[in-house]
C-alpha atoms as a PDB file:
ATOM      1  CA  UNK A   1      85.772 144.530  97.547  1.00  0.00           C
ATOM      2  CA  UNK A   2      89.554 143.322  98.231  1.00  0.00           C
ATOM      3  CA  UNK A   3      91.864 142.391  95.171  1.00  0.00           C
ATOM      4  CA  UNK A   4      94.922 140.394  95.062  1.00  0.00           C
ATOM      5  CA  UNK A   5      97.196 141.714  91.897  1.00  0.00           C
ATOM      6  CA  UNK A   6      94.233 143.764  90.440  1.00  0.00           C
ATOM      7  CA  UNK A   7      92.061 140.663  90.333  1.00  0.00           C
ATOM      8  CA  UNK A   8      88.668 141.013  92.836  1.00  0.00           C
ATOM      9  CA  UNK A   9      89.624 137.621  95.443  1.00  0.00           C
ATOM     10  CA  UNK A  10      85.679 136.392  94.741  1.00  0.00           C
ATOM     11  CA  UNK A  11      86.866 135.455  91.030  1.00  0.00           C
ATOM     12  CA  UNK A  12      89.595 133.921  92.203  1.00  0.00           C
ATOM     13  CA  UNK A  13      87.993 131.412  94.611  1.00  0.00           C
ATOM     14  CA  UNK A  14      85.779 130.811  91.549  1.00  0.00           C
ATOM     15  CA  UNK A  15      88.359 130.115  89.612  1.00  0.00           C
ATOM     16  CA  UNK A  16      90.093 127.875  92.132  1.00  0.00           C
ATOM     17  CA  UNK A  17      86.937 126.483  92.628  1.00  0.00           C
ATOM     18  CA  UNK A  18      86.546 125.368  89.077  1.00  0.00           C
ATOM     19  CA  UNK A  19      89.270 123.991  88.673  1.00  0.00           C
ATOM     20  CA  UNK A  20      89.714 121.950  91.732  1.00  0.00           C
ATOM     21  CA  UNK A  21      85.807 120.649  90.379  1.00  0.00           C
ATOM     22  CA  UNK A  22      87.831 120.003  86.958  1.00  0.00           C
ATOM     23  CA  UNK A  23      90.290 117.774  88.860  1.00  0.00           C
ATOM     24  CA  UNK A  24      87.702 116.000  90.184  1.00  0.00           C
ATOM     25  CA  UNK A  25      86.066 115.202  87.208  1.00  0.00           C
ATOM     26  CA  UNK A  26      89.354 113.597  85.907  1.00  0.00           C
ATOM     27  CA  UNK A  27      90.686 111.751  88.657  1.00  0.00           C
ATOM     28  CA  UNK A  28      88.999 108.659  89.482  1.00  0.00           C
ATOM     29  CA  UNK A  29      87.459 108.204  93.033  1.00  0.00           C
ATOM     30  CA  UNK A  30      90.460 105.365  94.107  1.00  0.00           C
ATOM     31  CA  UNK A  31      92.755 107.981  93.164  1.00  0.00           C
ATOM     32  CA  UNK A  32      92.101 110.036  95.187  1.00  0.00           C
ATOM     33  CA  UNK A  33      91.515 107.619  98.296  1.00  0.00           C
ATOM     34  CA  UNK A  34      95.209 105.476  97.631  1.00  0.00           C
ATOM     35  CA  UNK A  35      96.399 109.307  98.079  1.00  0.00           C
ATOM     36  CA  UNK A  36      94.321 109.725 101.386  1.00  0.00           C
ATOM     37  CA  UNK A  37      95.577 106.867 102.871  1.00  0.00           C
ATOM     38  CA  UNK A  38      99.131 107.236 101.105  1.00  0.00           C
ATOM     39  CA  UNK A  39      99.081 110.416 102.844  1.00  0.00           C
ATOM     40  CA  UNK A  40      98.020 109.344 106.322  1.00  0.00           C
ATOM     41  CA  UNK A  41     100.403 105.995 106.556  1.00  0.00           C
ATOM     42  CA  UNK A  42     101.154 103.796 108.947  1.00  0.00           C
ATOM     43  CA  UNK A  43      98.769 105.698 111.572  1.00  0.00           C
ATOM     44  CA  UNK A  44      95.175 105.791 109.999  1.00  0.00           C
ATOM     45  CA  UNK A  45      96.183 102.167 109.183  1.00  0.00           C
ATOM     46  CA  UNK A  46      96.913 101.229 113.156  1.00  0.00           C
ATOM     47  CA  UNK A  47      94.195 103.943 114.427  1.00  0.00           C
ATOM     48  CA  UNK A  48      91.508 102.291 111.849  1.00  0.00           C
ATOM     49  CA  UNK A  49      92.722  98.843 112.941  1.00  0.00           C
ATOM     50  CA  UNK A  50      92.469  99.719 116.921  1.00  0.00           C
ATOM     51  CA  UNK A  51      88.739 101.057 116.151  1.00  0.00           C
ATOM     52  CA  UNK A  52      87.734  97.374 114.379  1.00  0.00           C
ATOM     53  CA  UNK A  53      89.340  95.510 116.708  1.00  0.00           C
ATOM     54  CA  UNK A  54      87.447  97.446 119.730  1.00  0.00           C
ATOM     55  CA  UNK A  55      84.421  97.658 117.853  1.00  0.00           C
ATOM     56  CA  UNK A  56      83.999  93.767 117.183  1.00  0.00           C
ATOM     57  CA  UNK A  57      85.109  92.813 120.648  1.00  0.00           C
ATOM     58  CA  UNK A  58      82.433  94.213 121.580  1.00  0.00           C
ATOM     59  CA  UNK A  59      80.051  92.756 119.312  1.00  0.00           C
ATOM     60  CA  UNK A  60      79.198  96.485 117.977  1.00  0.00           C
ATOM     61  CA  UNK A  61      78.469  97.186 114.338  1.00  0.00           C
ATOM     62  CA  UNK A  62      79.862 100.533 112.279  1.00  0.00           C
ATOM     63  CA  UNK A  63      76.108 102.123 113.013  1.00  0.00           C
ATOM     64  CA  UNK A  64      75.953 101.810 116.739  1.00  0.00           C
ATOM     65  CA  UNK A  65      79.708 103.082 117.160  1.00  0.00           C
ATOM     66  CA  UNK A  66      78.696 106.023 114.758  1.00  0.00           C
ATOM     67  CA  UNK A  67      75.702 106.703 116.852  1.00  0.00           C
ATOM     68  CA  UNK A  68      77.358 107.059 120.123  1.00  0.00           C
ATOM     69  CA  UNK A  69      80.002 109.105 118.808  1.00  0.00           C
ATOM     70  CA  UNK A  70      77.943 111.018 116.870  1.00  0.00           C
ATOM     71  CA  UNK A  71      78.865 110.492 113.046  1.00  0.00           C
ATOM     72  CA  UNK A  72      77.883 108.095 110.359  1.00  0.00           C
ATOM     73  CA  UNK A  73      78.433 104.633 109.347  1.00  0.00           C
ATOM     74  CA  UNK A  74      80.409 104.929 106.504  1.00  0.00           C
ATOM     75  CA  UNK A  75      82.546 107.813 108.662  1.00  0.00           C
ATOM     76  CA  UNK A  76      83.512 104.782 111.092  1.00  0.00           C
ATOM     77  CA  UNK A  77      84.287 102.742 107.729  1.00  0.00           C
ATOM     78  CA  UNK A  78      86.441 104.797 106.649  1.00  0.00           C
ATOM     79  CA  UNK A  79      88.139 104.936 109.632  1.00  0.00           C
ATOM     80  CA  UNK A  80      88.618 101.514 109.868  1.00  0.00           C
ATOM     81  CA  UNK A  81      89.960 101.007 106.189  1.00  0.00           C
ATOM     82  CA  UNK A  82      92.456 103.783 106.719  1.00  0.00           C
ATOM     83  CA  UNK A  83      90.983 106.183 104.611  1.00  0.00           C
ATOM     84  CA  UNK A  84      90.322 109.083 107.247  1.00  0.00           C
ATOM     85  CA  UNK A  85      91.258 110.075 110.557  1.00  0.00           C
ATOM     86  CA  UNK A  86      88.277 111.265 113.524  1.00  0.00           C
ATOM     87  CA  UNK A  87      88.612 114.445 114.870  1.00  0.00           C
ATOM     88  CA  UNK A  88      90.297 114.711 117.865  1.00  0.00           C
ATOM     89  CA  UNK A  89      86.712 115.207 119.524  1.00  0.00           C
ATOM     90  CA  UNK A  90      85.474 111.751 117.639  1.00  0.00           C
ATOM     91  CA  UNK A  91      88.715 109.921 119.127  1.00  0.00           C
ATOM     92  CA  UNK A  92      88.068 111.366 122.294  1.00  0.00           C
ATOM     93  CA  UNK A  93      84.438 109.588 122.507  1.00  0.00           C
ATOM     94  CA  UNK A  94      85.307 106.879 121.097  1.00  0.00           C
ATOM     95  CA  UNK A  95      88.040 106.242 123.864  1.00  0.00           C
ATOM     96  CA  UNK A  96      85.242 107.231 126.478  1.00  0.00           C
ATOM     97  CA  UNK A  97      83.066 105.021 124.794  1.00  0.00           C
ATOM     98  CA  UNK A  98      85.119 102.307 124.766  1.00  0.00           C
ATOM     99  CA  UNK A  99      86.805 102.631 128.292  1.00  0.00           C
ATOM    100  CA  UNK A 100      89.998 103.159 126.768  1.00  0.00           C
ATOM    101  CA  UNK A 101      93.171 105.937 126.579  1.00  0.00           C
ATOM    102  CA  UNK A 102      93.322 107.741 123.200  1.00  0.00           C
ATOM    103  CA  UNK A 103      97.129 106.851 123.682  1.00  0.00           C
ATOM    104  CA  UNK A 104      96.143 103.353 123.082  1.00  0.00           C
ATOM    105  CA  UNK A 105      93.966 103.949 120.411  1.00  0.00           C
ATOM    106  CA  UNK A 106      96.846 105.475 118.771  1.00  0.00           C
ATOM    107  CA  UNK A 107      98.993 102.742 119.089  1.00  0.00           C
ATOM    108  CA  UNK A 108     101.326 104.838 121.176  1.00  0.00           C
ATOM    109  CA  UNK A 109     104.177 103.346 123.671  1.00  0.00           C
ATOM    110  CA  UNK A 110     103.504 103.897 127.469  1.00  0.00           C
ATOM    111  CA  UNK A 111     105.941 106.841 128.751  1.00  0.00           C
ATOM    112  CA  UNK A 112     105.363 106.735 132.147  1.00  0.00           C
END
């Protein structure tokens, strides 16, 4: 077993553990998603915009995008309300999906 300052490390990812769980229980849920997005700014709010936009101009709905990138519905909401960012393999399907750069999805300027 390893220690860290005499103190076996399982207790003290059980005690981290707990009280992380203890946070929880006092925060409320909005909390802690105005922090998420707080957090993210101005680019899980343009990102999460580009994906809606996309999405409806195609006359798709949260499901079928989650489908053919392989996540859920209410991952692709949350996307789209800013509250989480895909993975970088998630934005990559989702700009193959869509026929479009990543770049763009990003909201990023053209350097070329």
């Amino acid at each position: 077993m390893e220690f860290i300052n005499s103190t076996p490390i399982a207790i003290i990812f059980e005690g981290t553990a707990a009280y992380i769980a203890h946070l929880h229980k006092k925060r409320k849920k909005q909390d802690f998603i105005s922090l998420e997005a707080n957090r993210m700014g101005s680019y899980g709010e343009k990102l999460g915009l580009r994906i809606r936009e996309i999405r409806r101009s195609k006359n798709e709905t949260q499901l079928q995008l989650g489908i053919s990138v392989g996540v859920v519905q209410q991952s692709v909401a949350a996307w789209e309300k800013g509250h989480s960012l895909p993975n970088i393999p998630s934005l990559i399907r989702i700009a193959e999906h869509y026929e479009v750069s990543s770049d763009w999805l990003l909201d990023l300027p053209n350097r070329m």
